[in-house]
C-alpha atoms as a PDB file:
ATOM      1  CA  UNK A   1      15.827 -16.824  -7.920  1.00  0.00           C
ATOM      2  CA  UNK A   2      12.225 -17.621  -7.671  1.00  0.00           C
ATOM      3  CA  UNK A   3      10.745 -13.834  -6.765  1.00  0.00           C
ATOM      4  CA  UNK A   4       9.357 -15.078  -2.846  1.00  0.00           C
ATOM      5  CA  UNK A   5      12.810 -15.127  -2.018  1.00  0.00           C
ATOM      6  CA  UNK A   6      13.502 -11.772  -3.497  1.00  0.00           C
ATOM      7  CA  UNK A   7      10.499 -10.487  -1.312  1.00  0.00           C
ATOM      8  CA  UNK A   8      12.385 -12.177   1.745  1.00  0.00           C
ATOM      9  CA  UNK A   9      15.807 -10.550   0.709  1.00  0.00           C
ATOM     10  CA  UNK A  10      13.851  -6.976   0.978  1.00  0.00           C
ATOM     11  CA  UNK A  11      12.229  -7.695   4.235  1.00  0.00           C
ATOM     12  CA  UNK A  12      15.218  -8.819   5.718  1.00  0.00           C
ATOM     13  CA  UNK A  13      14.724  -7.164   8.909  1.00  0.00           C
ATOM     14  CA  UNK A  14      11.291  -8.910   9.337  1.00  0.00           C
ATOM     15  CA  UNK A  15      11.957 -12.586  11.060  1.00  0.00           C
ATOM     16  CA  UNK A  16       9.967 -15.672   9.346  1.00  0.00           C
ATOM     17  CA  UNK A  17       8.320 -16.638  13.174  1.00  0.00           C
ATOM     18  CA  UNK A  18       6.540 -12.696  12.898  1.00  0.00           C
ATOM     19  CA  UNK A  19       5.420 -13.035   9.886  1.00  0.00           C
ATOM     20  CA  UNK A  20       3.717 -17.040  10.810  1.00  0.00           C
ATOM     21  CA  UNK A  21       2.658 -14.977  14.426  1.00  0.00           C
ATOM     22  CA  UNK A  22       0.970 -12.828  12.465  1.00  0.00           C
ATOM     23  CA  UNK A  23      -0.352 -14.407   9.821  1.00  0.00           C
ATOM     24  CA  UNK A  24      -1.814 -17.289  11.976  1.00  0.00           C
ATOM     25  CA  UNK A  25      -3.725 -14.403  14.077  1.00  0.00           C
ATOM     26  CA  UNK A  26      -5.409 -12.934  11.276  1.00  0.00           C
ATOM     27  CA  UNK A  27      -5.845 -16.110   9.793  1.00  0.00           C
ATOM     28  CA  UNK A  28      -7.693 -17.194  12.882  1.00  0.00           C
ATOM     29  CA  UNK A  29      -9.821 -13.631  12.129  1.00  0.00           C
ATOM     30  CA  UNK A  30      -9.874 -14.996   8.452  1.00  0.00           C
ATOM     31  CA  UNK A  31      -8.216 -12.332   6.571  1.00  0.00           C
ATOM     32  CA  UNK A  32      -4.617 -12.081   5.502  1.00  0.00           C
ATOM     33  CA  UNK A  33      -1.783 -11.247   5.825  1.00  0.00           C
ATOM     34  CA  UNK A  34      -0.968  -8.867   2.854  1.00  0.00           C
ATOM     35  CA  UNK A  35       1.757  -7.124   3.625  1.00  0.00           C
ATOM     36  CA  UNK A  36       4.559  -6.744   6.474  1.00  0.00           C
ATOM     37  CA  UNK A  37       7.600  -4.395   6.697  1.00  0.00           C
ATOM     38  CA  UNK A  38       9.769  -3.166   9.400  1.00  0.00           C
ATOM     39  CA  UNK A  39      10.614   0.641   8.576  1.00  0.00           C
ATOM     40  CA  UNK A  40      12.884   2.887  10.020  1.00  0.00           C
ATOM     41  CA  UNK A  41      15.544   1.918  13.198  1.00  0.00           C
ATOM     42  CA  UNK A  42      16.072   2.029  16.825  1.00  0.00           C
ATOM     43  CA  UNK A  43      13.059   3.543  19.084  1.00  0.00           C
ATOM     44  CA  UNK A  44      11.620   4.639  15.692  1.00  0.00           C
ATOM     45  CA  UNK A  45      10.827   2.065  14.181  1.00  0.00           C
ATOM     46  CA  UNK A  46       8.020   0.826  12.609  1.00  0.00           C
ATOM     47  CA  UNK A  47       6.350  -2.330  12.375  1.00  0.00           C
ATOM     48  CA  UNK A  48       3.318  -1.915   9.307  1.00  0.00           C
ATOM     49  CA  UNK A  49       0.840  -4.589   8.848  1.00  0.00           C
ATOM     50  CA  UNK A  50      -1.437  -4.775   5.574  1.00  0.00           C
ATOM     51  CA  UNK A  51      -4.302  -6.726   6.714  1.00  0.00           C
ATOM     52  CA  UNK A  52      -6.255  -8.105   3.894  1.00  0.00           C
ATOM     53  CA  UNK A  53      -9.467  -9.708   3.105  1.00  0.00           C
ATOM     54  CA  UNK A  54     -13.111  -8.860   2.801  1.00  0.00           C
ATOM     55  CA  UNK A  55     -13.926  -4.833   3.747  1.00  0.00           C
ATOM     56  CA  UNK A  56     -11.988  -4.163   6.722  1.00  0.00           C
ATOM     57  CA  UNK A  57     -12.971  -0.901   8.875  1.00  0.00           C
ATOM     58  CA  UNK A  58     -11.288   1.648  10.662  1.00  0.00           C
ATOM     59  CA  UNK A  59     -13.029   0.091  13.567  1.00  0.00           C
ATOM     60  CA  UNK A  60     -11.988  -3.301  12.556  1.00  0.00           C
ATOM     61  CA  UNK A  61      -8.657  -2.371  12.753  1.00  0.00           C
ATOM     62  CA  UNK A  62      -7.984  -0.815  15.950  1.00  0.00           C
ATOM     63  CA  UNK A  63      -9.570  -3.866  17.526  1.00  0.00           C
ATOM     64  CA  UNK A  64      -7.554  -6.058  15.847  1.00  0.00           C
ATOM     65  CA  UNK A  65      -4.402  -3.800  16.082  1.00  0.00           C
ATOM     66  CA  UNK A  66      -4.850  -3.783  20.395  1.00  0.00           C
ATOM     67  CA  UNK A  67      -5.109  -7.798  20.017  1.00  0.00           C
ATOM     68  CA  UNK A  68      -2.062  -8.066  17.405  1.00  0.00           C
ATOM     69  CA  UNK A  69      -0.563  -5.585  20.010  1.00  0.00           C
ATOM     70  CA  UNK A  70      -1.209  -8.056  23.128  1.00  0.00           C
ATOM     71  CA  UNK A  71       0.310 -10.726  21.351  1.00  0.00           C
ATOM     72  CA  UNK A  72       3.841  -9.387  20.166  1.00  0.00           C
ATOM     73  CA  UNK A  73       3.979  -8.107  23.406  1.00  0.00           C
ATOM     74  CA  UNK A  74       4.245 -11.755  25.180  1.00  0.00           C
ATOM     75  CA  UNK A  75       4.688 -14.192  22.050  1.00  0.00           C
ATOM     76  CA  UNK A  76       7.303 -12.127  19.854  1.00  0.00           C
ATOM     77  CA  UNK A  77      11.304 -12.441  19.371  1.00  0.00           C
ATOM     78  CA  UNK A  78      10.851  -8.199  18.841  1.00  0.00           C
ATOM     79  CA  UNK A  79      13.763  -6.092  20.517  1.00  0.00           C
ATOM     80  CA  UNK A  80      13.435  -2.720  21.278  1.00  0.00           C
ATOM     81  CA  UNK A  81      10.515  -0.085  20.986  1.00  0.00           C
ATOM     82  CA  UNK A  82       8.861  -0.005  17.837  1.00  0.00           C
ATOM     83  CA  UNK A  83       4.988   1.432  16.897  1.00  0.00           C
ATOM     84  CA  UNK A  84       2.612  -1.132  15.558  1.00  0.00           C
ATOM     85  CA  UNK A  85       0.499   0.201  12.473  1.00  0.00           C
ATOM     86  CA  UNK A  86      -1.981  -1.575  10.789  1.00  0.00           C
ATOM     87  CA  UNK A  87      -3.626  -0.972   7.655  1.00  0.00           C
ATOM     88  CA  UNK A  88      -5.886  -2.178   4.555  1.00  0.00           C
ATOM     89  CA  UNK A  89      -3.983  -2.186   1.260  1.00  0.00           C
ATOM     90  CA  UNK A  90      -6.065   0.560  -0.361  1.00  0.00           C
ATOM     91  CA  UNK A  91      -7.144   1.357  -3.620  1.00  0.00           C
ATOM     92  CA  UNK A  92      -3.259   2.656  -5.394  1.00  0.00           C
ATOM     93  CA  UNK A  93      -0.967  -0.207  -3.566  1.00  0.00           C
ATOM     94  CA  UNK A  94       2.579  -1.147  -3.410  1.00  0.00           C
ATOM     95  CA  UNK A  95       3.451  -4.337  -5.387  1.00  0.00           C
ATOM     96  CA  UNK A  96       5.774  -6.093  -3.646  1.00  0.00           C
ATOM     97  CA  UNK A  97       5.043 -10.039  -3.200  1.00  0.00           C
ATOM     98  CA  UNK A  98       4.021 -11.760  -6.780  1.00  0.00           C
ATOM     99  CA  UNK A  99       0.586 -12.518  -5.316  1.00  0.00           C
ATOM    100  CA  UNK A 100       0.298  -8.797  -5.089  1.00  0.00           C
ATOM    101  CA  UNK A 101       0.480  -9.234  -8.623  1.00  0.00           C
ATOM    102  CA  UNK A 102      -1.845 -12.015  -9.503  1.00  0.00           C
ATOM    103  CA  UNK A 103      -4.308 -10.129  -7.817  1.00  0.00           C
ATOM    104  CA  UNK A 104      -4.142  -7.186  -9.811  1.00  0.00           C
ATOM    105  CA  UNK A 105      -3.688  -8.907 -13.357  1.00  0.00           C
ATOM    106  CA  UNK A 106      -6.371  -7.040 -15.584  1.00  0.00           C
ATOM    107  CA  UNK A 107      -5.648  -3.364 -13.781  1.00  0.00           C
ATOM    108  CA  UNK A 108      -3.367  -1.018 -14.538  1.00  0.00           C
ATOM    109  CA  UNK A 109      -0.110  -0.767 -12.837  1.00  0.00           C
ATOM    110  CA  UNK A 110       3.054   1.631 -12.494  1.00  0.00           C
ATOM    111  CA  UNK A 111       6.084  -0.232 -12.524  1.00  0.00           C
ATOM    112  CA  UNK A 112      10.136   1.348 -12.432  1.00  0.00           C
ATOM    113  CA  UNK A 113      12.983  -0.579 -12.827  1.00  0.00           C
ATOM    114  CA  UNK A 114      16.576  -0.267 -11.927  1.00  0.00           C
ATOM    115  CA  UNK A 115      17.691  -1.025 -15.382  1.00  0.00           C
ATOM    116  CA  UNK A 116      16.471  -0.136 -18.390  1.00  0.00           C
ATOM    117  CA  UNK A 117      13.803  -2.350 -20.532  1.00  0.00           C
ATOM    118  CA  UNK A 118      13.209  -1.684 -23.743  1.00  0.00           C
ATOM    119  CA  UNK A 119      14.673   1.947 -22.953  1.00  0.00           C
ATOM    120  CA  UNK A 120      12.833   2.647 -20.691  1.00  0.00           C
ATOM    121  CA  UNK A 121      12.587   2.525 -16.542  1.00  0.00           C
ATOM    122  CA  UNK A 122       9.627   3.565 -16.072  1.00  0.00           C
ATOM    123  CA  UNK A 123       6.513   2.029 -17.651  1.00  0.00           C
ATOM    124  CA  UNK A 124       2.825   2.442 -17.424  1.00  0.00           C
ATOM    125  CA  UNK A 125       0.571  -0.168 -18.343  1.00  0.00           C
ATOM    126  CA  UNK A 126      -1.934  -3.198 -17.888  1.00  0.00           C
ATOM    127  CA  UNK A 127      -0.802  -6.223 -16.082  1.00  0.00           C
ATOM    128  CA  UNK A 128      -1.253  -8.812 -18.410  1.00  0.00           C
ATOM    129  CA  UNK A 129       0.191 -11.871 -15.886  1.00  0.00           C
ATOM    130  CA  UNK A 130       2.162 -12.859 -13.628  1.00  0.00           C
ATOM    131  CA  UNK A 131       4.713 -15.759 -12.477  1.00  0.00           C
ATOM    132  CA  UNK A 132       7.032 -16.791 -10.192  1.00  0.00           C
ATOM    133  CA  UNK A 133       9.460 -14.907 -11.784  1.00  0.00           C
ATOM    134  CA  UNK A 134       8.670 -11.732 -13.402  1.00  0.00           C
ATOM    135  CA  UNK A 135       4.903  -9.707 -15.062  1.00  0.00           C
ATOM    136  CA  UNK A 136       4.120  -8.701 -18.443  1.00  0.00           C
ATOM    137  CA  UNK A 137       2.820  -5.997 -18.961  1.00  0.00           C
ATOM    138  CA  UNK A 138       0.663  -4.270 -21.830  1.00  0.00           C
ATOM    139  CA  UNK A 139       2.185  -1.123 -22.553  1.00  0.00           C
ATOM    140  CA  UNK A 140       1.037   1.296 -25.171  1.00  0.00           C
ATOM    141  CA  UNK A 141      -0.543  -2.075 -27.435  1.00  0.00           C
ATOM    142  CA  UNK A 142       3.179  -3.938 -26.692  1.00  0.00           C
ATOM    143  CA  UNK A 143       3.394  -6.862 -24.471  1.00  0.00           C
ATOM    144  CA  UNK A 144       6.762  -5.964 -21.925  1.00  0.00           C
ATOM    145  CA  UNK A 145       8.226  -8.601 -19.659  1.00  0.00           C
ATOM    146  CA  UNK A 146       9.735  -7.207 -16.695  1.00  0.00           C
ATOM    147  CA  UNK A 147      11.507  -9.586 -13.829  1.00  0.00           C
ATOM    148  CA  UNK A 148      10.820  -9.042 -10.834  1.00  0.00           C
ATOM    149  CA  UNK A 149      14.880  -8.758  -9.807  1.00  0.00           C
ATOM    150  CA  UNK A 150      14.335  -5.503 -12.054  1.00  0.00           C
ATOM    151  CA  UNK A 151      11.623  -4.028  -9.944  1.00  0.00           C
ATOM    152  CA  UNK A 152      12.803  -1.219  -7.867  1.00  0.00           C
ATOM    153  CA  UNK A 153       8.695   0.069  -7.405  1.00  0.00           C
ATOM    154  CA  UNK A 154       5.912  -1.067  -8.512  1.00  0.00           C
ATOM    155  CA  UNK A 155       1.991   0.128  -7.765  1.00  0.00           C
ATOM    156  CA  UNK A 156      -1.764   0.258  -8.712  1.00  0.00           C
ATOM    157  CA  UNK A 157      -3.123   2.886 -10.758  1.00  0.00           C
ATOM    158  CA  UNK A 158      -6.424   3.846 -10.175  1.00  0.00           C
ATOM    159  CA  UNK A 159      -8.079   6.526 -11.799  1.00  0.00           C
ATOM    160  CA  UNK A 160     -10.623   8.879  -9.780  1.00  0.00           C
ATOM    161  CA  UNK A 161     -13.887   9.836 -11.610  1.00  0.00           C
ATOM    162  CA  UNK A 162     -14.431  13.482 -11.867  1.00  0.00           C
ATOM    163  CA  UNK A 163     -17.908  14.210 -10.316  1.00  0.00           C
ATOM    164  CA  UNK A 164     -20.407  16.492 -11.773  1.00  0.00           C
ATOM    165  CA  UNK A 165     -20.628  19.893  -9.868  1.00  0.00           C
ATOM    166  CA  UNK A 166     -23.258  20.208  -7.783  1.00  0.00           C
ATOM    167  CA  UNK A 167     -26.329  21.362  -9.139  1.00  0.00           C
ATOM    168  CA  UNK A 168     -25.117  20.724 -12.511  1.00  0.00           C
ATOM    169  CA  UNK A 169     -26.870  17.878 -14.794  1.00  0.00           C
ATOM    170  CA  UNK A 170     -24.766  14.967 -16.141  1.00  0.00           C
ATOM    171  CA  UNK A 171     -23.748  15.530 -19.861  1.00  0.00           C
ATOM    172  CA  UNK A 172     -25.811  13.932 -22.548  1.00  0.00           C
ATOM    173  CA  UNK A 173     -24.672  11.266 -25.076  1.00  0.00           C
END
């Protein structure tokens, strides 16, 4: 099963004509659509939209969440209450779509499986590429090939720099 339909299966809850509302309005904004989940059920639910692109401000966002708002409100098949949030994808993301993937080939990653591979479920790593199918993975100097139907999580890593105390000069080399 080609992993865009295993991304469909997990967002079943999350009709195809939303996603195409949504992505044709921030297309027409020119950013993308990154990201789109329904979480949680009833009046609580809640309807997240990554929103990605060039830099995309806090500022940016609410304007573009009160327009995305407008529209569901007269063009979308949504039942029910549900809060609208919208957000960038940030610098440690979910991996969920294999063009999440791609674009993070070269970075490190966190992946955990349902099963183990090579005896292991959770590994730690640099993505080394990606298909249709599955990533491999550079873990400790070994090339691992995970699929995505093994995938129960997967993020970015990234590692925050330690600044000097204030006051305090750098170290020398």
């Amino acid at each position: 099963m080609p992993a865009f339909f295993v991304w469909r299966k997990r967002l079943s809850d999350v009709p195809t004509s939303l996603e195409e509302l949504i992505g044709n309005y921030l297309g027409a904004e020119r950013l993308e659509l990154d990201d789109l989940e329904m979480l949680g059920q009833g009046g609580g639910r809640i309807l997240r939209v990554v929103v990605g692109g060039s830099e995309v401000g806090v500022d940016h966002l609410a304007e573009l969440s009160r327009g995305l708002s407008r529209l569901l409100d007269h063009e979308s098949d949504l039942d029910g209450s549900y809060t609208l949030e919208m957000t960038s994808p940030g610098l440690e993301r979910k991996l969920r779509r294999p063009a999440h993937y791609s674009k993070s080939i070269g970075g490190e990653v966190a992946v955990r499986t349902g099963t183990e591979v090579e005896g292991e479920r959770r590994h730690e790593g640099i993505l080394v590429e990606s298909d249709d199918d599955g990533l491999v993975m550079d873990v400790e100097g070994e090339n691992r090939r995970i699929e995505f139907d093994q995938v129960k999580s997967a993020r970015t890593i990234y590692h925050w720099e330690k600044a000097p105390k204030p006051g305090k000069k750098a170290a020398r080399s």
